[in-house]
C-alpha atoms as a PDB file:
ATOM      1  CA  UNK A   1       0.000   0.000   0.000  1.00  0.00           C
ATOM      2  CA  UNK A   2       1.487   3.120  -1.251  1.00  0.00           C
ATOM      3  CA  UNK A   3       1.726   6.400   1.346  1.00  0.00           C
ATOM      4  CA  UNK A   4      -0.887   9.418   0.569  1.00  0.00           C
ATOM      5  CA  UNK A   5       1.475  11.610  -1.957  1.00  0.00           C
ATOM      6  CA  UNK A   6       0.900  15.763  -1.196  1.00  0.00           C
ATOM      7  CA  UNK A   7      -0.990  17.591  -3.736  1.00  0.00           C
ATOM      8  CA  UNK A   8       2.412  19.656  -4.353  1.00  0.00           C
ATOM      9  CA  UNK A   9       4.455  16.638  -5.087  1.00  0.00           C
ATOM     10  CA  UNK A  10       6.130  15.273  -8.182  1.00  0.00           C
ATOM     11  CA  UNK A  11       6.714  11.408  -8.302  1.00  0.00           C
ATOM     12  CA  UNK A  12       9.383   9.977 -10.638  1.00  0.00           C
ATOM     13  CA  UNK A  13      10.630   6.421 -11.321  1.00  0.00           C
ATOM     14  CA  UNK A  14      14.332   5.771 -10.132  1.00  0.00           C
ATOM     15  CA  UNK A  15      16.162   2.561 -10.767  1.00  0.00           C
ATOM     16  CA  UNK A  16      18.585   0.506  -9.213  1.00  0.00           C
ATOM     17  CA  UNK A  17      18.186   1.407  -5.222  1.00  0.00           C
ATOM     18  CA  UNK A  18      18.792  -1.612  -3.450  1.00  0.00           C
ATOM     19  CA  UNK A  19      19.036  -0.232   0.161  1.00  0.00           C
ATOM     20  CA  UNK A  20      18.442   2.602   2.236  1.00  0.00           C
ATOM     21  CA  UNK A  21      21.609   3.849   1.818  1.00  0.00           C
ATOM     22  CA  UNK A  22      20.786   3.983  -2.196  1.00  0.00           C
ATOM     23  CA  UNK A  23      17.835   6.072  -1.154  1.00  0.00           C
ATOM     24  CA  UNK A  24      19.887   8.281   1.156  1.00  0.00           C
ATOM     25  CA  UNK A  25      22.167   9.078  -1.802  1.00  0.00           C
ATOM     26  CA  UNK A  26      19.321   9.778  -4.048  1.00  0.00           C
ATOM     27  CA  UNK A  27      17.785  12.036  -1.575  1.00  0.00           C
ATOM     28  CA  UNK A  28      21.155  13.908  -0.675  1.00  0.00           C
ATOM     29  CA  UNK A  29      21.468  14.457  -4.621  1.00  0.00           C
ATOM     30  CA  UNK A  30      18.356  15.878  -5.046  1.00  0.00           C
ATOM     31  CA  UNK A  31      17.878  17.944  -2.106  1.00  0.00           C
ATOM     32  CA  UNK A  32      21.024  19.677  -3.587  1.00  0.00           C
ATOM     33  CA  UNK A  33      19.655  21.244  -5.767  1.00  0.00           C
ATOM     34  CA  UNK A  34      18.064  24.669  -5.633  1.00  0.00           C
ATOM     35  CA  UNK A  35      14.420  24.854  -5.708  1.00  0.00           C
ATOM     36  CA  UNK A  36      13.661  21.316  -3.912  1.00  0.00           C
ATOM     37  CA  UNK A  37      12.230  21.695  -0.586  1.00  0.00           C
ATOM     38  CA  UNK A  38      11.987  17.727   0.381  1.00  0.00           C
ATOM     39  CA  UNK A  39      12.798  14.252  -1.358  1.00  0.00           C
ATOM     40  CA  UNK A  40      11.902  10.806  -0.172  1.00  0.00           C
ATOM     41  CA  UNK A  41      13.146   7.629  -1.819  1.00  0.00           C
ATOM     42  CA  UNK A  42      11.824   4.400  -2.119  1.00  0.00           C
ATOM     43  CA  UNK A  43      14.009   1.514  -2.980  1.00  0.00           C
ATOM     44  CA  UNK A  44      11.016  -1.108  -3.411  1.00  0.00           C
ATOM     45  CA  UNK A  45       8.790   0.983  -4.782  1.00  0.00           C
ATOM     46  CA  UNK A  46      11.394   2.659  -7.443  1.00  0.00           C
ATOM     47  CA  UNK A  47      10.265   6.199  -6.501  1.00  0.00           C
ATOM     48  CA  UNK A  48      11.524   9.553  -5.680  1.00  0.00           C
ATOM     49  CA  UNK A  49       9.096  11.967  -4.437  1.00  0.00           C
ATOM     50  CA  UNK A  50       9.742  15.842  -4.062  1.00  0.00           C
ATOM     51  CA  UNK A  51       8.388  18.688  -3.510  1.00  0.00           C
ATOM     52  CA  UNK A  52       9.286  22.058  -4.183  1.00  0.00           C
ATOM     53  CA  UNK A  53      10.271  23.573  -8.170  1.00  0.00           C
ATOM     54  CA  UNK A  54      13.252  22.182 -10.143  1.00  0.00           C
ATOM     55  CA  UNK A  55      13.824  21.328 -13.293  1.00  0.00           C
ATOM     56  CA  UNK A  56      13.845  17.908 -14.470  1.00  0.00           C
ATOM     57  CA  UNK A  57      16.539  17.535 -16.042  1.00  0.00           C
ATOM     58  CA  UNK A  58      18.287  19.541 -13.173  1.00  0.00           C
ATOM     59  CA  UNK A  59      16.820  16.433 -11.361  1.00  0.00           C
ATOM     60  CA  UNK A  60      17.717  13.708 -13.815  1.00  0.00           C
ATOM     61  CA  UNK A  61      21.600  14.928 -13.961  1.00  0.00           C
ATOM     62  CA  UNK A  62      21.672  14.294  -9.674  1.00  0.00           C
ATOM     63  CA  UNK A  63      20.251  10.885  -9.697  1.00  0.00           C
ATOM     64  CA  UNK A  64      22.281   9.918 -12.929  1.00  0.00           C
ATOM     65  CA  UNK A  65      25.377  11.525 -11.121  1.00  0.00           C
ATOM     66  CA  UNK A  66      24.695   9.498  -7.515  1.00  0.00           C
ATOM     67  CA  UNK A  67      24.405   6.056 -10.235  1.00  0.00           C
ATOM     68  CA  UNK A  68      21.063   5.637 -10.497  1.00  0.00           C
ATOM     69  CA  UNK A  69      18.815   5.321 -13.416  1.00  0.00           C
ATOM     70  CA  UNK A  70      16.189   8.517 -13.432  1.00  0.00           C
ATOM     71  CA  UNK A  71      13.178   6.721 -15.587  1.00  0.00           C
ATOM     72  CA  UNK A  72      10.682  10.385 -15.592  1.00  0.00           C
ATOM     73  CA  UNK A  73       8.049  11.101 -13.807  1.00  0.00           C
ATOM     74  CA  UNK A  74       5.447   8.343 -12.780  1.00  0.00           C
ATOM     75  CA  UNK A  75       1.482   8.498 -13.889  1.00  0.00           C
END
């Protein structure tokens, strides 16, 4: 059962988090960057979900960067 997401937040698909110290790393990478006002990561689930304005490729670079694959934004 997946956690209520906030109205103001952007889910995207992230691949190859195995741990929560994969998550921390994709969190730390993202919250680095200007604009982003919280991330959560969910190895099982695959997801990154943030809140706050950014651009996604701004977002895509950080994930790629910590060595994880950013798949775009979930439906």
């Amino acid at each position: 059962m997946m956690s209520a997401v906030p109205s103001d937040a952007t889910v995207y698909c992230v691949e190859g988090m195995n741990c929560s110290h994969c998550e921390a790393s994709v969190e730390n990478a993202v919250k680095a960057i200007d604009g982003i006002e919280s991330a959560k990561a969910s190895a099982p689930a695959k997801t990154l979900t943030i809140t706050g304005q950014a651009d996604e490729s701004a977002i895509r670079c950080a994930v790629d960067k910590a060595g994880f694959t950013f798949k775009g934004r979930m439906q």
